[in-house]
C-alpha atoms as a PDB file:
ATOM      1  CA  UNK A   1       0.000   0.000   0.000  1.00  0.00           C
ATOM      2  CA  UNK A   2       2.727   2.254   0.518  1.00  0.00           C
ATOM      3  CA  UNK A   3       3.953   2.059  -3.139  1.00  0.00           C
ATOM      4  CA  UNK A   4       0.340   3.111  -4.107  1.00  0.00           C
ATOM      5  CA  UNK A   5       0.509   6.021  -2.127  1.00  0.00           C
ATOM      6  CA  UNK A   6       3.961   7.414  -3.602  1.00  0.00           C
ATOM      7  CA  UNK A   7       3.015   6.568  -6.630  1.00  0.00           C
ATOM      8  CA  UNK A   8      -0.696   8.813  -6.756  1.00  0.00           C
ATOM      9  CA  UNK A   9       1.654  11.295  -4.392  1.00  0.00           C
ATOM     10  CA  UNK A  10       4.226  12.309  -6.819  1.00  0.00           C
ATOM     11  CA  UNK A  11       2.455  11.285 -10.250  1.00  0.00           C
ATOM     12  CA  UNK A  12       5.234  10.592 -13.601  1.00  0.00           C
ATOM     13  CA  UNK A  13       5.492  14.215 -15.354  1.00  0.00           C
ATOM     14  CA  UNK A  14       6.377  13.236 -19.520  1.00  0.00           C
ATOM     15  CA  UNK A  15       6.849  15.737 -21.673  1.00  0.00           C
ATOM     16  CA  UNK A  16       5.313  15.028 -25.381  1.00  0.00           C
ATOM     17  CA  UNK A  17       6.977  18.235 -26.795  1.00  0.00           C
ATOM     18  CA  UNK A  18       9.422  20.868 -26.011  1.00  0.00           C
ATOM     19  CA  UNK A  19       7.632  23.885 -24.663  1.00  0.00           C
ATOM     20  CA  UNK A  20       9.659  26.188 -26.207  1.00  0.00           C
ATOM     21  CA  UNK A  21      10.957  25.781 -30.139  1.00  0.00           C
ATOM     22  CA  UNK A  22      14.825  26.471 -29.696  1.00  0.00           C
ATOM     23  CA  UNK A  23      16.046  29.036 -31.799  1.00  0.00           C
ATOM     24  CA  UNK A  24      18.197  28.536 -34.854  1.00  0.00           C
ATOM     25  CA  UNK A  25      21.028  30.273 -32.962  1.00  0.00           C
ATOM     26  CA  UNK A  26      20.641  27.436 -30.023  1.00  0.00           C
ATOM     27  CA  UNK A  27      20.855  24.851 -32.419  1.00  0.00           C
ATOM     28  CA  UNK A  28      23.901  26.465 -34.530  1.00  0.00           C
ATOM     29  CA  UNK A  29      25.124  26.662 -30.559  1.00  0.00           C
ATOM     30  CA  UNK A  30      24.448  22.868 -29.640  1.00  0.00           C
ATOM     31  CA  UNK A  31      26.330  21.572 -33.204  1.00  0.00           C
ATOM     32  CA  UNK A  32      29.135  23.738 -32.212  1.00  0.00           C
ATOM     33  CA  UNK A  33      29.235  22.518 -28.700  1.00  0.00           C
ATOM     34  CA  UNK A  34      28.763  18.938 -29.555  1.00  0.00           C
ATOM     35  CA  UNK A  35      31.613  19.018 -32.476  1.00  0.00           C
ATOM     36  CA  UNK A  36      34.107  20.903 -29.984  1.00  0.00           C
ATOM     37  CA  UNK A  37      35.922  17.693 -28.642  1.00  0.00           C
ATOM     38  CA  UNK A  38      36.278  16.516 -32.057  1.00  0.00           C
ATOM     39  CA  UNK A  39      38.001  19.809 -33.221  1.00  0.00           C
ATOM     40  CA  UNK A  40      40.168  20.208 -29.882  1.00  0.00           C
ATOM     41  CA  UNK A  41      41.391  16.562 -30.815  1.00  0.00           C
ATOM     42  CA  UNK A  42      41.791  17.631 -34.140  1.00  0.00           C
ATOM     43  CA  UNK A  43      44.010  20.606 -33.114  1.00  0.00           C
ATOM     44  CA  UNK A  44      45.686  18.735 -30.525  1.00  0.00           C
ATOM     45  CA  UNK A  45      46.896  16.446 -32.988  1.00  0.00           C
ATOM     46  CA  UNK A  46      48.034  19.132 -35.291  1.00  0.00           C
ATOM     47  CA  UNK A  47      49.735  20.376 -32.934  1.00  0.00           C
ATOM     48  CA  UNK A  48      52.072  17.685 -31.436  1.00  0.00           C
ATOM     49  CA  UNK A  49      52.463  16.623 -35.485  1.00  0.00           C
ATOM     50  CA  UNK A  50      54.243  20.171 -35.362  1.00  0.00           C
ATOM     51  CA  UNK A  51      56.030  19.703 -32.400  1.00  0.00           C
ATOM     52  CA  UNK A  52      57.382  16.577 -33.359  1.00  0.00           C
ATOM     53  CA  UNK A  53      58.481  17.768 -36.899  1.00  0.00           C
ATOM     54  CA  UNK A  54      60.218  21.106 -35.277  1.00  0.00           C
ATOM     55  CA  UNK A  55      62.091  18.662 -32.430  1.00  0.00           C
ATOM     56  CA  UNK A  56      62.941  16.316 -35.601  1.00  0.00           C
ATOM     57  CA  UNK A  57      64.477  19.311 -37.525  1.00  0.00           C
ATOM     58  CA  UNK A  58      66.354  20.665 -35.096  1.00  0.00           C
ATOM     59  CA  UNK A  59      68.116  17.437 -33.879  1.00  0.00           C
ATOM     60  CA  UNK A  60      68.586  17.031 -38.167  1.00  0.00           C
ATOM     61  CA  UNK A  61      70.038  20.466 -37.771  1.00  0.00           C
ATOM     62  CA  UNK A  62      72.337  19.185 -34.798  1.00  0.00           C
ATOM     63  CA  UNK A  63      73.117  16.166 -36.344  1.00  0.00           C
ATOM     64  CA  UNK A  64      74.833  17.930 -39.990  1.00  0.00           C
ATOM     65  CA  UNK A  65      76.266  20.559 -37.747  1.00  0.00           C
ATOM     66  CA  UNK A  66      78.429  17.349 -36.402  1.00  0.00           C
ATOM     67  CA  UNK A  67      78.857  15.594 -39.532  1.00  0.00           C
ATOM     68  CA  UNK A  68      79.985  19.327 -41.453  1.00  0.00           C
ATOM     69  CA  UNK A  69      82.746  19.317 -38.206  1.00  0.00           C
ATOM     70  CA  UNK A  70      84.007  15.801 -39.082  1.00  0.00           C
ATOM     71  CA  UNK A  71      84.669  16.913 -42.774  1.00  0.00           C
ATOM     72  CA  UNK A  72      86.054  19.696 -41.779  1.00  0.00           C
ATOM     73  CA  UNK A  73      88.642  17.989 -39.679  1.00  0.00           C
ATOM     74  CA  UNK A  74      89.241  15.053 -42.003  1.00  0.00           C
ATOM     75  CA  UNK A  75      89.803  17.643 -44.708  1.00  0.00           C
ATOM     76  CA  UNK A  76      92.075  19.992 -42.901  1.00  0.00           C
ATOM     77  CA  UNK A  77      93.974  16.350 -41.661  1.00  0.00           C
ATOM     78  CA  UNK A  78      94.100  15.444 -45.532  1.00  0.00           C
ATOM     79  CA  UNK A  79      95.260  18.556 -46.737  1.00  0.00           C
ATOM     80  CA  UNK A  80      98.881  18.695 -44.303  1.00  0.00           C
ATOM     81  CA  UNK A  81      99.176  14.936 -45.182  1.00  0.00           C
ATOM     82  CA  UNK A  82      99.401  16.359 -48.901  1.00  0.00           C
ATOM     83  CA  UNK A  83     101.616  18.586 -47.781  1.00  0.00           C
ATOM     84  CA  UNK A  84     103.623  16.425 -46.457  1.00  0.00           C
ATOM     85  CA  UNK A  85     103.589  13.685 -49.441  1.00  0.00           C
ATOM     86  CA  UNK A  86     104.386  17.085 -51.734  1.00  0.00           C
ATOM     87  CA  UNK A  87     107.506  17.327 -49.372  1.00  0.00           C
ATOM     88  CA  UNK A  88     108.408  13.982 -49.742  1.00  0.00           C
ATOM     89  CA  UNK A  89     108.365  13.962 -53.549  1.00  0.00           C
ATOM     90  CA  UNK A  90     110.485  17.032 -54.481  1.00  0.00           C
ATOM     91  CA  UNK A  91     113.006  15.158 -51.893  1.00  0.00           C
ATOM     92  CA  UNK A  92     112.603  12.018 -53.804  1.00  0.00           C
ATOM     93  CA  UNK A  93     112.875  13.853 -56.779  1.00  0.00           C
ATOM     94  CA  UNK A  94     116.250  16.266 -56.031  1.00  0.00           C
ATOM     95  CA  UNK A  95     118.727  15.259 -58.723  1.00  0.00           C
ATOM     96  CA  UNK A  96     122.046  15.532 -56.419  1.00  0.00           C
ATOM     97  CA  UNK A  97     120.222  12.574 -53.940  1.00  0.00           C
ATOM     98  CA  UNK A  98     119.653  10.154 -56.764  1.00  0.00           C
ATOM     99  CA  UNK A  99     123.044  11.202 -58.313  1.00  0.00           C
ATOM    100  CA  UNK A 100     124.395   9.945 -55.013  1.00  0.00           C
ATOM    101  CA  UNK A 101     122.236   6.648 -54.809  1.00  0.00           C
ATOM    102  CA  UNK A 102     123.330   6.104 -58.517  1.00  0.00           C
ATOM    103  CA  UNK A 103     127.364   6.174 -57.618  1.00  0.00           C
ATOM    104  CA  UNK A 104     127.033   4.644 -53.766  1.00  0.00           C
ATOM    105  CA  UNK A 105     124.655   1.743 -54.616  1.00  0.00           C
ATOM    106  CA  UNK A 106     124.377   1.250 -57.724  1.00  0.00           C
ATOM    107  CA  UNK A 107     128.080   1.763 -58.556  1.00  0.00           C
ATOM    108  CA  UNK A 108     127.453   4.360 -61.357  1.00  0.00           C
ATOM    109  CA  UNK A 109     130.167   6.813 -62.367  1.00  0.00           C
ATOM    110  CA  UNK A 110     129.700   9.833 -64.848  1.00  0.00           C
ATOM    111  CA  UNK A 111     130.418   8.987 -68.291  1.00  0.00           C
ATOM    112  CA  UNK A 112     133.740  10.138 -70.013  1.00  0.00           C
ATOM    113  CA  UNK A 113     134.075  11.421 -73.441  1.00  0.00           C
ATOM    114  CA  UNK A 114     132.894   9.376 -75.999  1.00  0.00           C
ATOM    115  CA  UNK A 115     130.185   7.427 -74.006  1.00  0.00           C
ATOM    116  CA  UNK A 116     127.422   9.810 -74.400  1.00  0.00           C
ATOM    117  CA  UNK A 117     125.637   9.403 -78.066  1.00  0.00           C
ATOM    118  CA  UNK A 118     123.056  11.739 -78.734  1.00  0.00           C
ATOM    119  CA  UNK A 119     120.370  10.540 -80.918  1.00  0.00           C
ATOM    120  CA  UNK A 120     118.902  12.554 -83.990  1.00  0.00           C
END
């Protein structure tokens, strides 16, 4: 009996139709609210899609920086090494050193009159 009483006390209200039409303003206003997760997930992603590219670029940036230093080094190390080879040669080359291989090991003298030809 008590759940009669509750029940004819506080009677179920149902509402058939809105009282009020909204507005088209309230409607443009409830698609905008209802969309506005989907666009702040939309920016959001936009947004860490840029931050990743500009951290990406800069470490590319950091990484060349290192690699342009290497060159540099290897090409300043390869440049005195030429240097030195350049050095080397003309020493090689000098005429009064391999006159004086020619008589001490080879046991070359200079030629005496007569021995030279020259060719036409």
């Amino acid at each position: 009996m008590k759940a009669r009483g509750a029940a004819s006390r506080h009677p179920e209200l149902r509402i058939r139709r809105p009282l009020v039409r909204p507005s088209a303003d309230a409607v443009r206003v409830l698609h905008l609210v209802r969309g506005l997760p989907r666009h702040v997930l939309l920016l959001g992603a936009c947004l860490v899609v840029l931050c990743v590219a500009r951290v990406w670029l800069r470490l590319e940036t950091v990484n060349l920086g290192y690699e342009l230093s290497s060159a540099r080094q290897m090409q300043l190390r390869l440049e005195h090494e030429r240097q030195e080879l350049q050095v080397e040669i003309a020493t090689l080359r000098d005429p009064a050193r391999i006159a004086d291989i020619a008589r001490r090991r080879l046991g070359m003298a200079d030629p005496e009159k007569g021995q030279v030809v020259v060719l036409p």
